[in-house]
PDB file of N, CA and C in Angstrom:
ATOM      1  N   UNK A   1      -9.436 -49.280 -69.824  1.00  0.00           N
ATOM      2  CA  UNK A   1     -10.400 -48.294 -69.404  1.00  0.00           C
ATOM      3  C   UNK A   1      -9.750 -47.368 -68.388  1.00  0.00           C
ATOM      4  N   UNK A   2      -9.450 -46.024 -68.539  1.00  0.00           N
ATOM      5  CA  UNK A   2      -9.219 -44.903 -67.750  1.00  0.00           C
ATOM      6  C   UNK A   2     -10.084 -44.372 -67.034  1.00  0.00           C
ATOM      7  N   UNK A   3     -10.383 -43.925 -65.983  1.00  0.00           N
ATOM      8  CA  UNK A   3     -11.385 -43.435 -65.336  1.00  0.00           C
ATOM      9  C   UNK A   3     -10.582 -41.497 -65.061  1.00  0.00           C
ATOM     10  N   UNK A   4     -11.760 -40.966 -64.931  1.00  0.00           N
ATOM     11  CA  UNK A   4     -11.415 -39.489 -65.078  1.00  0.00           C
ATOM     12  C   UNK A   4     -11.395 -39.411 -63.574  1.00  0.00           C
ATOM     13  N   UNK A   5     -10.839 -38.562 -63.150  1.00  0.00           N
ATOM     14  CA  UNK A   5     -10.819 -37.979 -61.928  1.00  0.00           C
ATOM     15  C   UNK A   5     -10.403 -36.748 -61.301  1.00  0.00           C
ATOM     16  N   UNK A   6      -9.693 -36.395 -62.748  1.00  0.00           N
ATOM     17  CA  UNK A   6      -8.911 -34.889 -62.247  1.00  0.00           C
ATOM     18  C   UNK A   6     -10.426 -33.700 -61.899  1.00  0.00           C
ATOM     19  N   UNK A   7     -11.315 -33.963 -62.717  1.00  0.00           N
ATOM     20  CA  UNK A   7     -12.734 -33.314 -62.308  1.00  0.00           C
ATOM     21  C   UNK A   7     -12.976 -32.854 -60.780  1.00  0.00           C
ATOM     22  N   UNK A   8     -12.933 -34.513 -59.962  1.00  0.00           N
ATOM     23  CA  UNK A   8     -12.921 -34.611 -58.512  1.00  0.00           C
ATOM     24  C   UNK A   8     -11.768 -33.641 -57.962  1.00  0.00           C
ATOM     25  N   UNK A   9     -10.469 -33.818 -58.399  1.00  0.00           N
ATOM     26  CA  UNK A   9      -9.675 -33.098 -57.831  1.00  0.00           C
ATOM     27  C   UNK A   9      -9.442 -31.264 -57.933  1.00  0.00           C
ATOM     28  N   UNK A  10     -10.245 -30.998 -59.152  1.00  0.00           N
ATOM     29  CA  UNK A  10      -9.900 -29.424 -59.215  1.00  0.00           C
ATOM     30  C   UNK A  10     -10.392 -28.984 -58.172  1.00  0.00           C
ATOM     31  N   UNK A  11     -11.697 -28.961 -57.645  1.00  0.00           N
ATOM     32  CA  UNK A  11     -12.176 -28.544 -56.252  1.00  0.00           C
ATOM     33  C   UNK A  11     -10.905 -28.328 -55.125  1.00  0.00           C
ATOM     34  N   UNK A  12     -10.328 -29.419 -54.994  1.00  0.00           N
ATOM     35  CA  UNK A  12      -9.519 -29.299 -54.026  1.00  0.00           C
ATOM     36  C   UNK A  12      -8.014 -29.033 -54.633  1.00  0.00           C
ATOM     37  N   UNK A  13      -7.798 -28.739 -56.077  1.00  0.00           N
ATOM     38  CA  UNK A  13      -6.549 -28.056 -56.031  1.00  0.00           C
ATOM     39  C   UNK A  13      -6.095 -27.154 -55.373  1.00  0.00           C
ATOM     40  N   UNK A  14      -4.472 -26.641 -54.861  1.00  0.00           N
ATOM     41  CA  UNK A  14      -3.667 -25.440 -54.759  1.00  0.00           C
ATOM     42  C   UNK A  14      -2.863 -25.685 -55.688  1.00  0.00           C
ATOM     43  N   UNK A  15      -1.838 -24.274 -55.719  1.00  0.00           N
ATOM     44  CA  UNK A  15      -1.103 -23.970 -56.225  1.00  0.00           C
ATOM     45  C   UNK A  15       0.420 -24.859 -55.491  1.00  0.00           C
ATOM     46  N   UNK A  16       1.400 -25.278 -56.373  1.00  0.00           N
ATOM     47  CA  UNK A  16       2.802 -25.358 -55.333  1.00  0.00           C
ATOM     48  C   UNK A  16       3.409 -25.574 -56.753  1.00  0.00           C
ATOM     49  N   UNK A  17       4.904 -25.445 -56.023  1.00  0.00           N
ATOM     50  CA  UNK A  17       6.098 -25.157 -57.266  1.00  0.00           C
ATOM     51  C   UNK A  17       6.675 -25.780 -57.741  1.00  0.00           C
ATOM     52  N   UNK A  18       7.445 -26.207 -58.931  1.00  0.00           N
ATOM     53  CA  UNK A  18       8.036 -27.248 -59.331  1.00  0.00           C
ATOM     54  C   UNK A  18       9.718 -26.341 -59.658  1.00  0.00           C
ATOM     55  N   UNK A  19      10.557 -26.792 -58.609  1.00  0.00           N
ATOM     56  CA  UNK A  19      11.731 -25.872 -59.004  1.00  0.00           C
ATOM     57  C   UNK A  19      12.907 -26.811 -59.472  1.00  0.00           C
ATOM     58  N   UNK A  20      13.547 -26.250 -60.754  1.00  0.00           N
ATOM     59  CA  UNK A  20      14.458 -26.665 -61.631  1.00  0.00           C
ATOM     60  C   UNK A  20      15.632 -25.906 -61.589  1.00  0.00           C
ATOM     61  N   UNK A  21      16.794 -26.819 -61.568  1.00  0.00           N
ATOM     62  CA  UNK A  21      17.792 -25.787 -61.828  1.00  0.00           C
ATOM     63  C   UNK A  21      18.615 -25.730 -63.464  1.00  0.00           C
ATOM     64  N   UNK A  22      18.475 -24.648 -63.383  1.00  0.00           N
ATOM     65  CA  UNK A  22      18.656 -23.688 -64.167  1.00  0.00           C
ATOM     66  C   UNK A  22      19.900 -23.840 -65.142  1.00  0.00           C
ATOM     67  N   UNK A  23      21.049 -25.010 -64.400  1.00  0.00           N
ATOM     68  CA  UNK A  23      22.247 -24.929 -64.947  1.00  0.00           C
ATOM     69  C   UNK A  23      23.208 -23.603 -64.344  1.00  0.00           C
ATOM     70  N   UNK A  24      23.824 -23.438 -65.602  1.00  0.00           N
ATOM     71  CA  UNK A  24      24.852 -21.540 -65.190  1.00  0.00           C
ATOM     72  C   UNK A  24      25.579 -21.626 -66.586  1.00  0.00           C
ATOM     73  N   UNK A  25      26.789 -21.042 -66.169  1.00  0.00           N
ATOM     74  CA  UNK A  25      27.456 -20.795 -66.802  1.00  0.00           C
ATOM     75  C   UNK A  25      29.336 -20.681 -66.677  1.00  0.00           C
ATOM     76  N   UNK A  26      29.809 -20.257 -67.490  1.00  0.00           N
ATOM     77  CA  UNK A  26      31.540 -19.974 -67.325  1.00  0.00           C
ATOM     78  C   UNK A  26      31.525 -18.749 -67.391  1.00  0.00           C
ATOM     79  N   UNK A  27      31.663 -18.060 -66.228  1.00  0.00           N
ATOM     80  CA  UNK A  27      31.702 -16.008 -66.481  1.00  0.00           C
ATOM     81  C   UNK A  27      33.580 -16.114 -65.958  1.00  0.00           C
ATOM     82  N   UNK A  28      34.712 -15.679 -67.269  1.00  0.00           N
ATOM     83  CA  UNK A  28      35.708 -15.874 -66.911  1.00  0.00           C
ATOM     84  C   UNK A  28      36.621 -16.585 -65.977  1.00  0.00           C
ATOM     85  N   UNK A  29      36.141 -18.066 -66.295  1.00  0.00           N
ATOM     86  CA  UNK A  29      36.714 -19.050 -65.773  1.00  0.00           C
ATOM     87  C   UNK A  29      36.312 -19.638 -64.714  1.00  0.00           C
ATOM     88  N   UNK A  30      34.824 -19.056 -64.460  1.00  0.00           N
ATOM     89  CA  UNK A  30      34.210 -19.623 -62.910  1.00  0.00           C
ATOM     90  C   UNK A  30      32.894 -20.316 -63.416  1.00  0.00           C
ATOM     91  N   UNK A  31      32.206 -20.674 -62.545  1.00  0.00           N
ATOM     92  CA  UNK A  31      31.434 -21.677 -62.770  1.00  0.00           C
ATOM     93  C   UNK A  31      30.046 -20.654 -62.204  1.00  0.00           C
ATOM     94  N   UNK A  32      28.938 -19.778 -62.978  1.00  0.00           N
ATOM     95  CA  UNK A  32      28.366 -19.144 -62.078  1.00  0.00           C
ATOM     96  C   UNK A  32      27.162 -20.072 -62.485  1.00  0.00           C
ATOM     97  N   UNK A  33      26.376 -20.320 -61.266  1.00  0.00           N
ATOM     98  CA  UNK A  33      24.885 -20.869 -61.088  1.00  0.00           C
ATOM     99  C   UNK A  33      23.993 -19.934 -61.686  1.00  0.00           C
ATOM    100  N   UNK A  34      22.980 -20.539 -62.534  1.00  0.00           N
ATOM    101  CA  UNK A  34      22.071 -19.792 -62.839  1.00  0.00           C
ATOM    102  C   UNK A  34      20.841 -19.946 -61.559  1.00  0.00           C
ATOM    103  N   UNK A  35      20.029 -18.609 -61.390  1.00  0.00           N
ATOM    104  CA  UNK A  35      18.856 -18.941 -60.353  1.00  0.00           C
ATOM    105  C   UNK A  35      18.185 -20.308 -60.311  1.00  0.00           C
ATOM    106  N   UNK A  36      17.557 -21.180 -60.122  1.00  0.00           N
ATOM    107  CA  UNK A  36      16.201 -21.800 -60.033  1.00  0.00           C
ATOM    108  C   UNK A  36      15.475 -21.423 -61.071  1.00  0.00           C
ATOM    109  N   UNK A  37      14.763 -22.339 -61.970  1.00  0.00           N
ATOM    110  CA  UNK A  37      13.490 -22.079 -62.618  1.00  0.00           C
ATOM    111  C   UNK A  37      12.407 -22.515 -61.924  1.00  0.00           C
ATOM    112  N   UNK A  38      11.219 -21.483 -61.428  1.00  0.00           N
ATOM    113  CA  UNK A  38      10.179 -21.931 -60.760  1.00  0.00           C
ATOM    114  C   UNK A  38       9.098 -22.403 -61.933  1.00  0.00           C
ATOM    115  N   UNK A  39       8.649 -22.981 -62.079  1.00  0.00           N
ATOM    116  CA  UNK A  39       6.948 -23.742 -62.282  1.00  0.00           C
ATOM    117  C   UNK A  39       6.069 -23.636 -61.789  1.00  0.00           C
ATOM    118  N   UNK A  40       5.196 -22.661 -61.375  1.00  0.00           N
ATOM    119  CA  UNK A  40       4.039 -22.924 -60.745  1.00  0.00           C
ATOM    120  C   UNK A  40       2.733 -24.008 -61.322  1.00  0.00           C
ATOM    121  N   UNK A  41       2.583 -24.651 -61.052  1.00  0.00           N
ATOM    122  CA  UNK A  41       1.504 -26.158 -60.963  1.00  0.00           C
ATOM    123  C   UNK A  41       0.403 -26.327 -60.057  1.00  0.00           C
ATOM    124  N   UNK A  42      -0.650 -26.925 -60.294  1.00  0.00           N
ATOM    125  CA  UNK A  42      -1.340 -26.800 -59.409  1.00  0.00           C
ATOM    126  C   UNK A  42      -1.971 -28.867 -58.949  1.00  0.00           C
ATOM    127  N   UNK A  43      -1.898 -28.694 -57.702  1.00  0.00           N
ATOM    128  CA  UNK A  43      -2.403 -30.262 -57.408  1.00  0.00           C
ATOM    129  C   UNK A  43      -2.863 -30.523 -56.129  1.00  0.00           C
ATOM    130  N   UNK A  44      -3.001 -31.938 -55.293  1.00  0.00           N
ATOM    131  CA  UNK A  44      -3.620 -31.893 -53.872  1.00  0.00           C
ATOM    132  C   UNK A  44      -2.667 -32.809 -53.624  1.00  0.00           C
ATOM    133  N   UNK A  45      -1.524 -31.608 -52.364  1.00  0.00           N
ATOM    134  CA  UNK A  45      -0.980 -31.619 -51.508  1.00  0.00           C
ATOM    135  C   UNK A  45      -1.356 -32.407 -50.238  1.00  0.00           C
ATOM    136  N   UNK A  46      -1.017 -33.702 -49.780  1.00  0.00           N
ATOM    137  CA  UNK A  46      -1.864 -34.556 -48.559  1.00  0.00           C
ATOM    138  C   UNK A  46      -0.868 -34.962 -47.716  1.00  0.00           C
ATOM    139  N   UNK A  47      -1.155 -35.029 -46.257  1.00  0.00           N
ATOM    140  CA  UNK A  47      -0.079 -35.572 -45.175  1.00  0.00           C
ATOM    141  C   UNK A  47      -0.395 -37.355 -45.653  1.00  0.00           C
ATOM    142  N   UNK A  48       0.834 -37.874 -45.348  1.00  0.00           N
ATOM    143  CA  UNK A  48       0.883 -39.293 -45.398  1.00  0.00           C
ATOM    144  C   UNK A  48       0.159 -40.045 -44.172  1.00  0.00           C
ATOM    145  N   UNK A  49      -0.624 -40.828 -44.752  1.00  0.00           N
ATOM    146  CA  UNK A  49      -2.062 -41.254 -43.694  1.00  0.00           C
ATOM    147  C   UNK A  49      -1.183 -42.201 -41.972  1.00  0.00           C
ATOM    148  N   UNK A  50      -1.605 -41.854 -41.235  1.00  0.00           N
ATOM    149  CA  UNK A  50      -0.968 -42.623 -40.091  1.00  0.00           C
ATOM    150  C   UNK A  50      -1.105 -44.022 -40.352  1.00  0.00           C
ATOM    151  N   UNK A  51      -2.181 -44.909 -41.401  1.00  0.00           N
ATOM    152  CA  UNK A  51      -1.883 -46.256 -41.364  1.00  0.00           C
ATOM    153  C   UNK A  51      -1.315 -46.627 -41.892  1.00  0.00           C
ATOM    154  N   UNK A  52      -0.969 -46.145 -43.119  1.00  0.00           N
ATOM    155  CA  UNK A  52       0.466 -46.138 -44.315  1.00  0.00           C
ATOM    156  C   UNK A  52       1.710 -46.039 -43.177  1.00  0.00           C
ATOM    157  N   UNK A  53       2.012 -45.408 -42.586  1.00  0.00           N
ATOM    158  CA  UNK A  53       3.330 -45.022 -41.814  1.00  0.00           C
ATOM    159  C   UNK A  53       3.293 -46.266 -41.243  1.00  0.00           C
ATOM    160  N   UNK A  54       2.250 -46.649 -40.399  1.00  0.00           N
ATOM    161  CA  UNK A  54       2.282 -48.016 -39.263  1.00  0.00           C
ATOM    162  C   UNK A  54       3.039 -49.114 -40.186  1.00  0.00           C
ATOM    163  N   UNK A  55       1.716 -49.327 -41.378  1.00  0.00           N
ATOM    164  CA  UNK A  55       1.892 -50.490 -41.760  1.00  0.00           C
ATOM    165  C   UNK A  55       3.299 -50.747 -43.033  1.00  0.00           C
ATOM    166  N   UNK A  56       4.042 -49.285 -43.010  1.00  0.00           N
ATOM    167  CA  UNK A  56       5.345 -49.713 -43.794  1.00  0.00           C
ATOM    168  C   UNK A  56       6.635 -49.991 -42.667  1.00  0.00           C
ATOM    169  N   UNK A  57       6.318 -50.353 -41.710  1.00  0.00           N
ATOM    170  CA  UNK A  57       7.211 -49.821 -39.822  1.00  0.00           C
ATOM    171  C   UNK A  57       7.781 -49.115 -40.055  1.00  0.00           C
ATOM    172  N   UNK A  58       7.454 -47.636 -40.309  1.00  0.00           N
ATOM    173  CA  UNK A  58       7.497 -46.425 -39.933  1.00  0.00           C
ATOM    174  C   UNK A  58       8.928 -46.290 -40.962  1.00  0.00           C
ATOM    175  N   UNK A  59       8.623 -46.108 -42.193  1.00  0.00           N
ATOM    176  CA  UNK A  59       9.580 -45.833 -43.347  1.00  0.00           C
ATOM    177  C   UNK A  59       8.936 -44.452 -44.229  1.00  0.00           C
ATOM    178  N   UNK A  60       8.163 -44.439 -43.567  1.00  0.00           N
ATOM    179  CA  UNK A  60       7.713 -42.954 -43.671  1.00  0.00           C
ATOM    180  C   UNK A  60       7.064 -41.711 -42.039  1.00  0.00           C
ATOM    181  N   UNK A  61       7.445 -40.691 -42.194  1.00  0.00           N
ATOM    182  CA  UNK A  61       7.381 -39.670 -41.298  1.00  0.00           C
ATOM    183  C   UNK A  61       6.322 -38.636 -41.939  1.00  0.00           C
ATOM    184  N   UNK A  62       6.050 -37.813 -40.553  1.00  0.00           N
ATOM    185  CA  UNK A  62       5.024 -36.783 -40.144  1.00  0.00           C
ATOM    186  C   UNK A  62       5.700 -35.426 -41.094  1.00  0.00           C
ATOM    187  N   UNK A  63       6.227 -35.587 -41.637  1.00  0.00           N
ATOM    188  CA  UNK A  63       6.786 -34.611 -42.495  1.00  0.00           C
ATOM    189  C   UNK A  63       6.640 -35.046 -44.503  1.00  0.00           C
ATOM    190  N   UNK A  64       6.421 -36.471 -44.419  1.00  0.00           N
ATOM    191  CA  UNK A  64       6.140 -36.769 -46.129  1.00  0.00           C
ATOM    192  C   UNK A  64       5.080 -36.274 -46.177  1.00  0.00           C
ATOM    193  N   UNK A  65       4.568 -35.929 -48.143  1.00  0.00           N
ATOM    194  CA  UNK A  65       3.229 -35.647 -48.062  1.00  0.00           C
ATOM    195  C   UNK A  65       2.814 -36.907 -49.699  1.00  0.00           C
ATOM    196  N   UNK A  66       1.743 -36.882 -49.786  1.00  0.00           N
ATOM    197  CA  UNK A  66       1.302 -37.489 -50.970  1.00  0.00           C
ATOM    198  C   UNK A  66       1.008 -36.052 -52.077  1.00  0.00           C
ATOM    199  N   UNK A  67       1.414 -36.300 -53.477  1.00  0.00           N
ATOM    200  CA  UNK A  67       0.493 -35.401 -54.126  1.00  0.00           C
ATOM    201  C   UNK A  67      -0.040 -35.720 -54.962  1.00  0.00           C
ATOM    202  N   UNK A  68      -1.221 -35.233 -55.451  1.00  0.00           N
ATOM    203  CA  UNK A  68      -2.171 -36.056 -56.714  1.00  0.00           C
ATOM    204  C   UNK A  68      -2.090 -34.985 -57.401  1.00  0.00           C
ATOM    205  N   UNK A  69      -1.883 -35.111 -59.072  1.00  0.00           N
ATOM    206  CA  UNK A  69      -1.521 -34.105 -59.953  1.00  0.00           C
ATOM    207  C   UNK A  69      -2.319 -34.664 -61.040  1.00  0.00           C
ATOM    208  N   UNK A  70      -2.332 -33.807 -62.459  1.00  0.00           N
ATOM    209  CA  UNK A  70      -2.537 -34.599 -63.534  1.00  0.00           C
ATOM    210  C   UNK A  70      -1.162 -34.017 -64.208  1.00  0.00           C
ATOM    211  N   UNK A  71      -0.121 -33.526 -63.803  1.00  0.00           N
ATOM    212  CA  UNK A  71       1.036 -33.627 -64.214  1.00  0.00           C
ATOM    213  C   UNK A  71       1.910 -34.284 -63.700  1.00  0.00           C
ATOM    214  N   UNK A  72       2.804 -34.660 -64.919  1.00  0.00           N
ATOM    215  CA  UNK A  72       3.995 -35.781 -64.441  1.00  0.00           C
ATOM    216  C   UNK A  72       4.971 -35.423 -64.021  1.00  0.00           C
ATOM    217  N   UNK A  73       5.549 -36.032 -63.179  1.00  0.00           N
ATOM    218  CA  UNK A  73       6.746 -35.634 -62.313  1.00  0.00           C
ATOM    219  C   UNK A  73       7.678 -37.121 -62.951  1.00  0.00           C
ATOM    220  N   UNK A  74       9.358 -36.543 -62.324  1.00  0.00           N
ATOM    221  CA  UNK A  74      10.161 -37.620 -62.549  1.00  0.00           C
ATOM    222  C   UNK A  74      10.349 -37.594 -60.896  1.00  0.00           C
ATOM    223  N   UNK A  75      11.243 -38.766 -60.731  1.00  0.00           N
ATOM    224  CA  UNK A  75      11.494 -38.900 -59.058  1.00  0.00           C
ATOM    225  C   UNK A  75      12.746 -38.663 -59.277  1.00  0.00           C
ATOM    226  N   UNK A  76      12.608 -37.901 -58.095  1.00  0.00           N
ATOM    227  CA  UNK A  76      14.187 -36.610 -57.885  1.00  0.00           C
ATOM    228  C   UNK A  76      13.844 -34.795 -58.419  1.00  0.00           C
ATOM    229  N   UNK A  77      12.814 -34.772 -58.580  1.00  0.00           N
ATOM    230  CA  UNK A  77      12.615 -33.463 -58.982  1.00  0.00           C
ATOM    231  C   UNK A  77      11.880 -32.784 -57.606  1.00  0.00           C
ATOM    232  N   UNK A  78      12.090 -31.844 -57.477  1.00  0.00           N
ATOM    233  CA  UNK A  78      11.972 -30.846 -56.259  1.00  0.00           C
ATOM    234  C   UNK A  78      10.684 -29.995 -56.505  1.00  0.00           C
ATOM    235  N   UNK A  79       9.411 -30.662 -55.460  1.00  0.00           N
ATOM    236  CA  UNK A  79       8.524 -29.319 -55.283  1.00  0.00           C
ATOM    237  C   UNK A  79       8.790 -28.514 -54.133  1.00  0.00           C
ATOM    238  N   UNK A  80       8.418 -27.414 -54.459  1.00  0.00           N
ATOM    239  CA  UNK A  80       7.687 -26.574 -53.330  1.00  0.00           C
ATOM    240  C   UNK A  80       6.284 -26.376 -53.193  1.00  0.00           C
ATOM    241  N   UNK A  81       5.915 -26.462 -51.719  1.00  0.00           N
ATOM    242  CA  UNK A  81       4.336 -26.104 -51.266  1.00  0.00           C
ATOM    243  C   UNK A  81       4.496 -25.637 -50.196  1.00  0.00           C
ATOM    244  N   UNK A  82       3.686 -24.422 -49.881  1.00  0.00           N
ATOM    245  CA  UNK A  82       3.537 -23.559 -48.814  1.00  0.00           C
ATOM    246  C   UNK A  82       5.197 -23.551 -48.163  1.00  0.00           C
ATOM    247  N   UNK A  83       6.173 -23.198 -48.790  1.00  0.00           N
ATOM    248  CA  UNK A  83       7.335 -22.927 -48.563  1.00  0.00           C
ATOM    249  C   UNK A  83       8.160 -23.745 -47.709  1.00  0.00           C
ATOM    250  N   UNK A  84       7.794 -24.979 -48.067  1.00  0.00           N
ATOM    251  CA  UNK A  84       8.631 -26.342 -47.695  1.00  0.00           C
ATOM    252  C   UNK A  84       8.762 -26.934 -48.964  1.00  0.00           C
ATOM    253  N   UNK A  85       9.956 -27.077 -49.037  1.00  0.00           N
ATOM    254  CA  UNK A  85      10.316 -28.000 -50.037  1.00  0.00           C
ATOM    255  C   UNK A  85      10.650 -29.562 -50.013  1.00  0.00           C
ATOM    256  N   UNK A  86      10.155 -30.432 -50.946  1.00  0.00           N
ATOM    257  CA  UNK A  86      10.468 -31.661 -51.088  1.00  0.00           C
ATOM    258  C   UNK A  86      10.731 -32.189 -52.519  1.00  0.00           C
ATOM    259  N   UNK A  87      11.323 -33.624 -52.396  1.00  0.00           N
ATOM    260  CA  UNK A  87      11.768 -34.094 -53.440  1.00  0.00           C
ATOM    261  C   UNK A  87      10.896 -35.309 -53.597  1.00  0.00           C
ATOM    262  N   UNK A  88      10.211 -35.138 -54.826  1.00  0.00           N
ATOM    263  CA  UNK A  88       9.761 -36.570 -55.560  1.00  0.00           C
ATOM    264  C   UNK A  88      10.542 -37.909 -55.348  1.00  0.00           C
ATOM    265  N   UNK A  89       9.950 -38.635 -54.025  1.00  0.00           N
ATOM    266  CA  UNK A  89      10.726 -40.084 -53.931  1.00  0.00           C
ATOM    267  C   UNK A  89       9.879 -41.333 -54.500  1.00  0.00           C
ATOM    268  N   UNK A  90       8.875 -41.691 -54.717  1.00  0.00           N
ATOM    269  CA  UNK A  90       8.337 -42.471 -55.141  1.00  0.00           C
ATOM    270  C   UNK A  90       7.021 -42.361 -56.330  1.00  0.00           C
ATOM    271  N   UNK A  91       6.918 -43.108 -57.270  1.00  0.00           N
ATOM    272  CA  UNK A  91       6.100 -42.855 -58.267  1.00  0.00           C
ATOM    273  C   UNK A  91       4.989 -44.208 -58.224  1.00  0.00           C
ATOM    274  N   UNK A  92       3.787 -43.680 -58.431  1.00  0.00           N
ATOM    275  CA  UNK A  92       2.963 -44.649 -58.318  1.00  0.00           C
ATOM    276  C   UNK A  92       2.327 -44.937 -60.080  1.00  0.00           C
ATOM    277  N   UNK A  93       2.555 -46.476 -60.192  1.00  0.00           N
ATOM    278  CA  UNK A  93       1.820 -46.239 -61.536  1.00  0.00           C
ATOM    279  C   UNK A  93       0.440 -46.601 -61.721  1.00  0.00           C
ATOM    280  N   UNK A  94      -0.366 -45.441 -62.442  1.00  0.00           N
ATOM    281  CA  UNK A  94      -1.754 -45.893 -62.142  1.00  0.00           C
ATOM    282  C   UNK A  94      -2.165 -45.946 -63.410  1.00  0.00           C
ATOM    283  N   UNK A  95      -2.341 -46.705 -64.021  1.00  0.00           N
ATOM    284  CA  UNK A  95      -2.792 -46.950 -65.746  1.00  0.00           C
ATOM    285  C   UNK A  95      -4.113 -46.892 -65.862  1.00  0.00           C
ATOM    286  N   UNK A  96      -4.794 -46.875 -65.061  1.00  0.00           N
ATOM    287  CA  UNK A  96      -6.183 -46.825 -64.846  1.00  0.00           C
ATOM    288  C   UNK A  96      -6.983 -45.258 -64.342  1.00  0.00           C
ATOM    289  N   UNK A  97      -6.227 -44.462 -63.939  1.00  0.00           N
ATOM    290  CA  UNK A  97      -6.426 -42.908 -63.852  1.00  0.00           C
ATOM    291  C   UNK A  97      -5.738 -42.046 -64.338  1.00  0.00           C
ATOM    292  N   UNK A  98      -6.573 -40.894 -64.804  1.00  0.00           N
ATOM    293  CA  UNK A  98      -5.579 -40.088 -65.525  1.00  0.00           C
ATOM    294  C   UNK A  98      -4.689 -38.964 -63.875  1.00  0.00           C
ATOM    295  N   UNK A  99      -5.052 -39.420 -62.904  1.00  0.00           N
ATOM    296  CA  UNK A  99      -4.154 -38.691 -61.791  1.00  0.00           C
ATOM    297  C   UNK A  99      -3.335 -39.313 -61.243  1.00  0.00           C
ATOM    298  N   UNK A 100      -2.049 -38.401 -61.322  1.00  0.00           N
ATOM    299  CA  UNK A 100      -1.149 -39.464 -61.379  1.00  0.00           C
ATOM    300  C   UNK A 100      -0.698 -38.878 -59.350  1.00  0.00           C
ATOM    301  N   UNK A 101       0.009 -40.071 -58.369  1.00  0.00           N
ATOM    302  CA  UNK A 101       0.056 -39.867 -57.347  1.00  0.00           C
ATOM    303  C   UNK A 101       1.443 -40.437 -56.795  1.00  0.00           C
ATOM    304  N   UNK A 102       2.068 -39.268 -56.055  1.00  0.00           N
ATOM    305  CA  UNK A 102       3.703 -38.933 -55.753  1.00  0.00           C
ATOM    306  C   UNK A 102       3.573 -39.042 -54.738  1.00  0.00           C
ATOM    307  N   UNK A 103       4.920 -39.618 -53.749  1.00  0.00           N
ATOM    308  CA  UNK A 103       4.930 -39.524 -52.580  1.00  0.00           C
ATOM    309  C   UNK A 103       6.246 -38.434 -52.456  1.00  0.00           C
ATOM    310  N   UNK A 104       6.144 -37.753 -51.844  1.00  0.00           N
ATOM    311  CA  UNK A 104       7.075 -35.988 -51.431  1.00  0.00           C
ATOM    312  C   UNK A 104       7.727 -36.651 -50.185  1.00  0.00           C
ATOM    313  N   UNK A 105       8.896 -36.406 -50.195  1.00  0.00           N
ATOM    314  CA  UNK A 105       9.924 -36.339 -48.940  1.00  0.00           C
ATOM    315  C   UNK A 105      10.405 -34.886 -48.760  1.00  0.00           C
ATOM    316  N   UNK A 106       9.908 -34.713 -47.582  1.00  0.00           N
ATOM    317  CA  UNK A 106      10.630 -33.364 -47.112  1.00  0.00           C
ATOM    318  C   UNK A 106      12.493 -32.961 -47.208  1.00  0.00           C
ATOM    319  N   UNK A 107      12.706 -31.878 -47.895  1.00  0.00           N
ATOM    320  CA  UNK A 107      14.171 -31.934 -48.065  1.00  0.00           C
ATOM    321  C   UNK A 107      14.594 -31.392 -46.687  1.00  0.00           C
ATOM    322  N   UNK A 108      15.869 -31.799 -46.227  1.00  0.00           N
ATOM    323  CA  UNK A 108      16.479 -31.402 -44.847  1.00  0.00           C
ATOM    324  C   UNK A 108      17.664 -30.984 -44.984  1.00  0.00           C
ATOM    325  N   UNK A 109      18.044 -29.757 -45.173  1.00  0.00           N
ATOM    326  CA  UNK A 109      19.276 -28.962 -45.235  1.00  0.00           C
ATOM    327  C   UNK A 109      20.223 -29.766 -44.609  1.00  0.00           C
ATOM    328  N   UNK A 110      20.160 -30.102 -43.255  1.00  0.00           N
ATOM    329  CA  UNK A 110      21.158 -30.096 -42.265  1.00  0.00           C
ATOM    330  C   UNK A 110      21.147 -31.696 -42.294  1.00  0.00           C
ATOM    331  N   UNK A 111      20.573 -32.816 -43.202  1.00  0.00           N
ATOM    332  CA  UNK A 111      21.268 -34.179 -42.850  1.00  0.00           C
ATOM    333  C   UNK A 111      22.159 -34.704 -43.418  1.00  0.00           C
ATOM    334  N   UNK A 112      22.946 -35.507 -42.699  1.00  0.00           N
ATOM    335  CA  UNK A 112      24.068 -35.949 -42.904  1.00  0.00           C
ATOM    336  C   UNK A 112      24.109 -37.401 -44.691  1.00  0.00           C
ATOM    337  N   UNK A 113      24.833 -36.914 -45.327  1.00  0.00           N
ATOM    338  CA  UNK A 113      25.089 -37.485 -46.061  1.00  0.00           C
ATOM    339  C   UNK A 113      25.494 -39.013 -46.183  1.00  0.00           C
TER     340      UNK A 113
END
């Protein structure tokens, strides 16, 4: 038995991006990047609840978000929302709703590898 829910959620949809890359190409012997393919998608974007953070000892931060979609994501694929970008780190499986729910890690240019 599936229970519907995306109903509940259109109310509170936005818009945010699903960006792909693009690949490139060989332009005389170089390697050129093709742009980004954007996706625009729409779903509910949520800060990660302060008792979730407590009760994992703090393996998540004030910067993850949750998102509830009725589209599927893989983990490692890159959204954008309101011009922060993150990467799909965790997948929740819910066999019982058709909304499916991601946990987003904020991407950080500047950390160390």
């Amino acid at each position: 038995m599936r229970f519907r829910f995306a109903g509940i959620l259109r109310k509170y949809n936005r818009p945010y991006t699903l960006v792909r890359d693009a690949g490139g190409a060989y332009v005389g012997g170089k390697w050129v990047p093709s742009p980004p393919e954007r996706l625009r998608l729409s779903g509910v974007v949520q800060p990660v609840s302060a008792r979730l953070r407590a009760s994992e000892g703090g393996n998540y931060t004030d910067t993850d978000r949750m998102l509830y979609t009725v589209t599927t994501h893989a983990s490692g694929e890159r959204i954008e929302h309101q011009g922060v970008q993150y990467t799909v780190a965790e997948l929740t499986e819910r066999e019982y709703s058709d909304v499916n729910q991601y946990l987003l890690r904020r991407v950080v240019v500047n950390a160390p590898v």
